[in-house]
Protein backbone atom coordinates (compact mmCIF):
# COMPACT_ATOMS: atom_id res chain seq x y z
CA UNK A 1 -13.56 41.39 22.38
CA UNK A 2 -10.47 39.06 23.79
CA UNK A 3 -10.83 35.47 22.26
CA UNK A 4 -12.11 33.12 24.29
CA UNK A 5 -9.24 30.64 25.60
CA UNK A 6 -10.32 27.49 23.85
CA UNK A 7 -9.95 29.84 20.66
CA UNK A 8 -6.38 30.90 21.97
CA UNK A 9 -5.32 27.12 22.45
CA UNK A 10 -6.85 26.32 19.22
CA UNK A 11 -4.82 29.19 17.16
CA UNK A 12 -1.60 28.45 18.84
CA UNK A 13 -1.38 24.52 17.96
CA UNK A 14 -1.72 25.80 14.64
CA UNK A 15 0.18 28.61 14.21
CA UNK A 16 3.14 28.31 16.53
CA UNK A 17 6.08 25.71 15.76
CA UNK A 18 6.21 22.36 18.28
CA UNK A 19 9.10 21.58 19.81
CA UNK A 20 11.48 19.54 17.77
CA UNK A 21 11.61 16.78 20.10
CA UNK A 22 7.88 16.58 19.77
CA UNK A 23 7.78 16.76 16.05
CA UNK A 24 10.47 14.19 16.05
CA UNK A 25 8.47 11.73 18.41
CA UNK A 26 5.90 11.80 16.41
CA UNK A 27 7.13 11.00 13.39
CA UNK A 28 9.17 7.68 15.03
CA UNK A 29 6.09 6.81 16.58
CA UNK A 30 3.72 6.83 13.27
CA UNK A 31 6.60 4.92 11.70
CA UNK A 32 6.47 2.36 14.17
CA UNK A 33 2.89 2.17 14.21
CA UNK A 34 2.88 1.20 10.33
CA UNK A 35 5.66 -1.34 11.14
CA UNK A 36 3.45 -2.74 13.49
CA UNK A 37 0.14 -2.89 10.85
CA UNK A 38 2.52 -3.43 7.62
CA UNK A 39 3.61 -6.29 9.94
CA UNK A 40 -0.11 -7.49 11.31
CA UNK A 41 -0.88 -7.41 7.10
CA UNK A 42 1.82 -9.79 6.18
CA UNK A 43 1.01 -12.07 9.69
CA UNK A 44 -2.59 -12.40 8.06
CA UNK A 45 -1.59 -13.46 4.66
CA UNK A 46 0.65 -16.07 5.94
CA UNK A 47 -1.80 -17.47 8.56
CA UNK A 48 -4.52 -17.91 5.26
CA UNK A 49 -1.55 -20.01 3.56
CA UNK A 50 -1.76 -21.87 6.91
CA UNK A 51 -5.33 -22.69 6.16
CA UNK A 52 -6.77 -19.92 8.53
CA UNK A 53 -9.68 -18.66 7.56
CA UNK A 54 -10.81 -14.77 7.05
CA UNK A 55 -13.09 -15.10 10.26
CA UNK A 56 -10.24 -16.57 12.24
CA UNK A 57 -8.17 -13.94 12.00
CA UNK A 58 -10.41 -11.15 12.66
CA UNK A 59 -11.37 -12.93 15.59
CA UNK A 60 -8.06 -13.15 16.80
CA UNK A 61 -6.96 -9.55 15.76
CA UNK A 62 -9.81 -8.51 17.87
CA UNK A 63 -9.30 -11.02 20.72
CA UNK A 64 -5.87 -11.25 21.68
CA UNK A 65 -5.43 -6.75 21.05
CA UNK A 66 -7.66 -6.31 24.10
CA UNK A 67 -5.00 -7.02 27.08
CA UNK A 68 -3.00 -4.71 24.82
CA UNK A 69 -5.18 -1.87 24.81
CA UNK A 70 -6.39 -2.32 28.62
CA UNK A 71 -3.02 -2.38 29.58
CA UNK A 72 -2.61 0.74 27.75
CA UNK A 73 -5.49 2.37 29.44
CA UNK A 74 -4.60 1.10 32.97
CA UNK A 75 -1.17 2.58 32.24
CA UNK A 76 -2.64 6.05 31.30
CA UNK A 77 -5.93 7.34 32.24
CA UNK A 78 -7.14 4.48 33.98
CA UNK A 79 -9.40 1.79 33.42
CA UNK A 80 -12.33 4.20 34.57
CA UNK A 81 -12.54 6.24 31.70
CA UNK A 82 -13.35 3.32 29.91
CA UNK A 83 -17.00 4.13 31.27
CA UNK A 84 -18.90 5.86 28.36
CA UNK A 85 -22.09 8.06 27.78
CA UNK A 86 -21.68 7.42 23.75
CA UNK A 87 -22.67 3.89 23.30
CA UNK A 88 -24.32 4.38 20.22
CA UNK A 89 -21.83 6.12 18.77
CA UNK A 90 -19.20 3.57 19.83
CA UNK A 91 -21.52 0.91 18.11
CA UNK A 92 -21.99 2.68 14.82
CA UNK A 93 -18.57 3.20 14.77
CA UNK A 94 -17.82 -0.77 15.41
CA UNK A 95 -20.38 -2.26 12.89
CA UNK A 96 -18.79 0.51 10.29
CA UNK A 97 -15.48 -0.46 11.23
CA UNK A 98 -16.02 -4.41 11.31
CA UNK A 99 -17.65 -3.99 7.73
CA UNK A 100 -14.38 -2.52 6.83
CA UNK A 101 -12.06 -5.40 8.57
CA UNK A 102 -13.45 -7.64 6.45
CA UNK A 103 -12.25 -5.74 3.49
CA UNK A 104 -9.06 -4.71 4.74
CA UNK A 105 -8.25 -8.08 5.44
CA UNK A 106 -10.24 -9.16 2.07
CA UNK A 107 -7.68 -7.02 0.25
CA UNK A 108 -4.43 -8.36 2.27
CA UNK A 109 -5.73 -11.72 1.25
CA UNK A 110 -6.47 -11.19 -2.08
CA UNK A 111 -3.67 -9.14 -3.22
CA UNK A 112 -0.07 -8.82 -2.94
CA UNK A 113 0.43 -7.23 -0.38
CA UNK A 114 2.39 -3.61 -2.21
CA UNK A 115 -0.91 -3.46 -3.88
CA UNK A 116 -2.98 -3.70 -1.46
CA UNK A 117 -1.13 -1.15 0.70
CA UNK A 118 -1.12 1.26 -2.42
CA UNK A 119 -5.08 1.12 -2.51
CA UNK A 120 -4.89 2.12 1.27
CA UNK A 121 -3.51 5.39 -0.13
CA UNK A 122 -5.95 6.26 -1.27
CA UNK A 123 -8.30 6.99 1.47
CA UNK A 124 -7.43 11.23 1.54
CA UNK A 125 -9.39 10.75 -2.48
CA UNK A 126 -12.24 8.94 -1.14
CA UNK A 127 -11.99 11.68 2.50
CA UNK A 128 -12.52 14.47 -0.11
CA UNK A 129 -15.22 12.68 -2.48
CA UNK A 130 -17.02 12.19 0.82
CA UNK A 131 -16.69 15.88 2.45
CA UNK A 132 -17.70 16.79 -0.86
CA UNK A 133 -20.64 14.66 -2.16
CA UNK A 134 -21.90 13.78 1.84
CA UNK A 135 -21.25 16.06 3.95
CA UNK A 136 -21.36 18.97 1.69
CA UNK A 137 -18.51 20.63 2.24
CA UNK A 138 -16.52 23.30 -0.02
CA UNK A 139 -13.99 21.46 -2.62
CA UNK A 140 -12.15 23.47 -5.10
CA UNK A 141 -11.16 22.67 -8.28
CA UNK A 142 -7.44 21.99 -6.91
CA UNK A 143 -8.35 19.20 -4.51
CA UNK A 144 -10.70 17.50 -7.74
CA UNK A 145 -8.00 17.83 -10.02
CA UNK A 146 -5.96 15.96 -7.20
CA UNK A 147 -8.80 13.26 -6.64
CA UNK A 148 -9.05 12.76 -10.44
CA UNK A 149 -4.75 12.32 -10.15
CA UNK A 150 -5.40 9.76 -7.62
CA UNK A 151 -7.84 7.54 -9.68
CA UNK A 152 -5.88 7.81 -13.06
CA UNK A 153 -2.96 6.37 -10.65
CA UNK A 154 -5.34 3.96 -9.30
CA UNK A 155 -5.72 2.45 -12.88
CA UNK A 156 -2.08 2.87 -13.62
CA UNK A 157 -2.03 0.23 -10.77
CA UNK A 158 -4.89 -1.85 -11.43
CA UNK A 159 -3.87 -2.06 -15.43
CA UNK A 160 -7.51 -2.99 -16.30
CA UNK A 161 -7.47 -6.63 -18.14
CA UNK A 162 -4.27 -7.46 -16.37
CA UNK A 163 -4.09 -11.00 -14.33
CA UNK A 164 -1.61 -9.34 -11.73
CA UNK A 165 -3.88 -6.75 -10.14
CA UNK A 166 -7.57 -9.03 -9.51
CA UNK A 167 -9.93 -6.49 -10.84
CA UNK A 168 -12.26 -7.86 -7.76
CA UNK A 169 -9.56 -7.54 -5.47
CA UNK A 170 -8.77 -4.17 -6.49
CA UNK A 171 -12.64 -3.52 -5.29
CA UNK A 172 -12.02 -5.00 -2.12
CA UNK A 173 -9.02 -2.90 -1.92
CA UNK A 174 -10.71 0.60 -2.77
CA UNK A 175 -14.10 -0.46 -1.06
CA UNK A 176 -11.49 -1.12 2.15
CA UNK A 177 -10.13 2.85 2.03
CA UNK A 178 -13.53 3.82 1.73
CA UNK A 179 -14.74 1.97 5.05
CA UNK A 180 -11.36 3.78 6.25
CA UNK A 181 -12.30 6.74 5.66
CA UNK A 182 -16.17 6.20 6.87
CA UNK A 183 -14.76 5.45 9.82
CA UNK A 184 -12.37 8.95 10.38
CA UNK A 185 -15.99 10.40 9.94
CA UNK A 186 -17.81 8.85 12.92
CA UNK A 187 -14.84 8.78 14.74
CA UNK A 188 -15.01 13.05 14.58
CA UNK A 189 -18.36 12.47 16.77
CA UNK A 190 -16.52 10.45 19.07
CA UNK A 191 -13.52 12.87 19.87
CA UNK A 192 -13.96 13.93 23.20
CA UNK A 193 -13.59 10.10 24.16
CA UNK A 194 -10.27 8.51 24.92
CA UNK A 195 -8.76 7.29 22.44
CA UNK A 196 -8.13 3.72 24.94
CA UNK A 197 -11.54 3.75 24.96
CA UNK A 198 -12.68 3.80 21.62
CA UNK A 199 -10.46 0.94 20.55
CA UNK A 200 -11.58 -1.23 23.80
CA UNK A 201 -15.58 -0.44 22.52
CA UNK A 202 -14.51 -1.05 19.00
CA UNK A 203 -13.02 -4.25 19.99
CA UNK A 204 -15.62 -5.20 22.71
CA UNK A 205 -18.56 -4.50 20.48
CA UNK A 206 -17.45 -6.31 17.69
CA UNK A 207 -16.14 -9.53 18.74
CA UNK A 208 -19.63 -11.39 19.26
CA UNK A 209 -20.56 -10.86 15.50
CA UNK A 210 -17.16 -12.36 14.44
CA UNK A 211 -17.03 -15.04 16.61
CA UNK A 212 -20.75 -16.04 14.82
CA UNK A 213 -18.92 -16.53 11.96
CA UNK A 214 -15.43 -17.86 13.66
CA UNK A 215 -17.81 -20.68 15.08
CA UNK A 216 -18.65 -21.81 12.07
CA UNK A 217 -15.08 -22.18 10.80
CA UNK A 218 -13.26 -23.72 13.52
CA UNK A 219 -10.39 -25.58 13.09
CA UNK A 220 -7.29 -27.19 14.50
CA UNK A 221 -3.90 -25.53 13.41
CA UNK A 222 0.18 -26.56 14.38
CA UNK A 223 1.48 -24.61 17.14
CA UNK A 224 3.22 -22.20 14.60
CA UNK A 225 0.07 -21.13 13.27
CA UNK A 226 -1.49 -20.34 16.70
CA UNK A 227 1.48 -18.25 17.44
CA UNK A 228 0.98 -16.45 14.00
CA UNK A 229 -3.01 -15.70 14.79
CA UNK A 230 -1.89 -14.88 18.33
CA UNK A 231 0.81 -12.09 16.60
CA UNK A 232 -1.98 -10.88 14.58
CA UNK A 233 -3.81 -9.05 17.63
CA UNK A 234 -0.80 -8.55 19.42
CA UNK A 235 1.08 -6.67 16.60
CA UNK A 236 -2.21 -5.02 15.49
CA UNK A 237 -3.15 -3.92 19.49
CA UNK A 238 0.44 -2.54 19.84
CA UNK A 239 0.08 -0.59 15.84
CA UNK A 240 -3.10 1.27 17.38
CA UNK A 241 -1.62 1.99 20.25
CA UNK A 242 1.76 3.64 18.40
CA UNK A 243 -0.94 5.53 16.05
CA UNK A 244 -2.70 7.32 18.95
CA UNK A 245 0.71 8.26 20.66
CA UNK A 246 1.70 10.07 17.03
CA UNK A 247 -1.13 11.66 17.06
CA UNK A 248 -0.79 13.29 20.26
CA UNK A 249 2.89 14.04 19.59
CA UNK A 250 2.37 15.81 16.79
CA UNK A 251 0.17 17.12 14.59
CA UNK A 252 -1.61 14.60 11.53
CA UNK A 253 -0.44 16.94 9.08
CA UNK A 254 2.85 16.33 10.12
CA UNK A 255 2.65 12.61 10.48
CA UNK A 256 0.52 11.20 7.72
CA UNK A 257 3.68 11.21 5.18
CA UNK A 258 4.95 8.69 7.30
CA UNK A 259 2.13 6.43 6.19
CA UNK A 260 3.59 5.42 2.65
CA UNK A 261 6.74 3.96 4.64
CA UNK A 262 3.75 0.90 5.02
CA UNK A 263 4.28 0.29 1.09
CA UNK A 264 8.29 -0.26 1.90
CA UNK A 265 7.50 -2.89 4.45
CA UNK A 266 4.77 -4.57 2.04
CA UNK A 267 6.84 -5.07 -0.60
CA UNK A 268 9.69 -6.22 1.80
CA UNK A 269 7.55 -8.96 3.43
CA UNK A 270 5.96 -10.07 -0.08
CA UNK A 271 9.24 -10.35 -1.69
CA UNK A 272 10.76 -12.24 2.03
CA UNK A 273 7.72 -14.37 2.43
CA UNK A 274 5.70 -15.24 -0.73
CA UNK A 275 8.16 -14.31 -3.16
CA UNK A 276 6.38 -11.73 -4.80
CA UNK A 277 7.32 -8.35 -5.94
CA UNK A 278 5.13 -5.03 -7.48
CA UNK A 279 4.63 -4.86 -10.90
CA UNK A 280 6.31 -1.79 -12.90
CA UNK A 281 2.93 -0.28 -13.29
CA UNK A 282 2.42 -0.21 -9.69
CA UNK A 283 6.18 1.61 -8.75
CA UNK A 284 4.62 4.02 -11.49
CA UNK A 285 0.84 3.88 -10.04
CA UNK A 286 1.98 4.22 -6.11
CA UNK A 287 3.88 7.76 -6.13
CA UNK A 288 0.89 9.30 -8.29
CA UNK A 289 -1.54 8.25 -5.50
CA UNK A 290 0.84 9.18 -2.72
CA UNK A 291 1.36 12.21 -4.37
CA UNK A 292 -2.28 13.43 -4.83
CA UNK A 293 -2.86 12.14 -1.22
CA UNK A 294 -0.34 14.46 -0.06
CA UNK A 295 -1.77 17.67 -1.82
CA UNK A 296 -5.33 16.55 -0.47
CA UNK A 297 -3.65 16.43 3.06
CA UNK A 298 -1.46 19.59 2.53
CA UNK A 299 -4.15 21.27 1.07
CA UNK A 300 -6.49 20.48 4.11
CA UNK A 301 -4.01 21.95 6.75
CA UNK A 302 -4.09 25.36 4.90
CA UNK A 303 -7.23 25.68 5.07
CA UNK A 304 -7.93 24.49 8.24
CA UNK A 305 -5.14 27.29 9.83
CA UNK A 306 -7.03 30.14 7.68
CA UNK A 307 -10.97 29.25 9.03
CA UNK A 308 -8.61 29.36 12.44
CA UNK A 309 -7.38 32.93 11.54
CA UNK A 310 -10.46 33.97 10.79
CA UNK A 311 -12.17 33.12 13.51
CA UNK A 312 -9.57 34.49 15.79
CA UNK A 313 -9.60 37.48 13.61
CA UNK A 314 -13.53 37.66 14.23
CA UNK A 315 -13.83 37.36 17.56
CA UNK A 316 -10.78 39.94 18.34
């Protein structure tokens, strides 16, 4: 029996090479887009030692990336296929993801910010401790020895009893990856929709709830911070937008190495603008993380090209 076509297309993004070009966009594109968050991270830290508060600038990260992202859909699909049929799933997705802003900007304003980038690395450990332990998925003993990898370099970073690495902010940092990678799940049962339009409902849906708690904490603030709380959305709206371009450039597989490029800019902007640079521990921490994050991610593409084969294979 012929394979059905969706089952063709399916085999041949896997199997056959992209275009160069493509390949190449991609990767410029995914390095952009963690310019733009390694960027958005640094913005928030120095609007706190501004005197904004945390609810301030996850109102303003949500706020001010809307004309971003409708501009973005206007300029591509239109703003018509911001109509959707998957409310709820938009709004689980949302409360799961605002949980998770307040711990990924917990972590930026808690930590220096090459730490708390490293503990972002970590969220292919807590992808395969979920798949495993949630969802119930097949893990060999490969991908746990590369989990347990991650976690010994986790503490290699951390340096339990140390005053550099906040053992609480270290929490924040690792709960943050794991609202992350929450997130990736839901966002599976939301992937026939636009990506345009799962940012705008993501934004849209959560903005109420943080302005609750921006109302309680307003403020007046120089012109310099405005600008800075302003950037925040701005820089974060354009960061989402370069991460859904990679995506469709080339395959994740191909992209996600990109990613630790974000720990570059962190230390960069920590050493520019507070002063601050890693620890030893943590240049000896951050490649054992990126490096079992890699194998997870590696790992993953194999296998997801053989259940391809196979099914090809089967239905042939």
């Amino acid at each position: 029996m012929p394979a059905p076509a969706v089952v063709r297309r399916t085999i041949t993004a896997y199997t056959l090479l992209m275009p160069g070009d493509r390949v190449l966009k991609g990767l410029a594109l995914r390095l952009l887009a963690i310019f733009f968050l390694s960027t958005m991270s640094a913005l928030v830290k120095l609007a706190e030692t501004r005197g904004a508060s945390l609810p301030e600038t996850m109102f303003w990260r949500q706020f001010c990336a809307l004309p971003v992202v409708l501009a973005f859909v206007a300029a591509g699909p239109g703003l018509a296929s911001l109509k959707t049929t998957r409310f709820r799933g938009h709004l689980a997705r949302s409360m799961v993801g605002l949980v998770g802003m307040v711990f990924t900007f917990g972590a930026v304003l808690l930590l220096p910010l090459a730490e708390a980038t490293t503990f972002q690395f970590t969220v292919p450990i807590f992808a395969t401790l979920l798949g495993a332990l949630v969802l119930r998925e097949a893990t060999g003993w490969q991908r746990w020895s590369a989990v347990l990898v991650g976690f010994i370099g986790v503490l290699i970073v951390v340096q339990p009893g140390s005053s550099h690495v906040p053992l609480f902010g270290a929490i924040v940092g690792l709960l943050a990856a794991l609202f992350v990678t929450i997130v990736a799940i839901l966002l599976r049962q939301l992937r026939d929709e636009p990506a345009g339009t799962t940012v705008f409902w993501f934004s849209t849906l959560t903005l109420p709830f943080i302005a609750i708690g921006y109302a309680f904490e307003l403020r007046g603030h120089d012109w310099l911070t405005w600008v800075n709380l302003v950037a925040i959305g701005l820089v974060g709206g354009m960061g989402q937008i370069a991460l859904t371009a990679a995506s469709r450039a080339a395959p994740v597989a191909a992209v996600v190495p990109m990613d630790y490029s974000g720990l570059v800019w962190a230390t960069l902007y920590g050493f520019v603008l507070f002063g601050v640079l890693p620890t030893p521990m943590t240049w000896v921490g951050a490649p054992v993380i990126i490096m079992s994050g890699l194998f997870i991610v590696w790992r993953e593409h194999r296998l997801g090209r053989q259940k391809v084969r196979s099914a090809v294979a089967e239905d042939d």
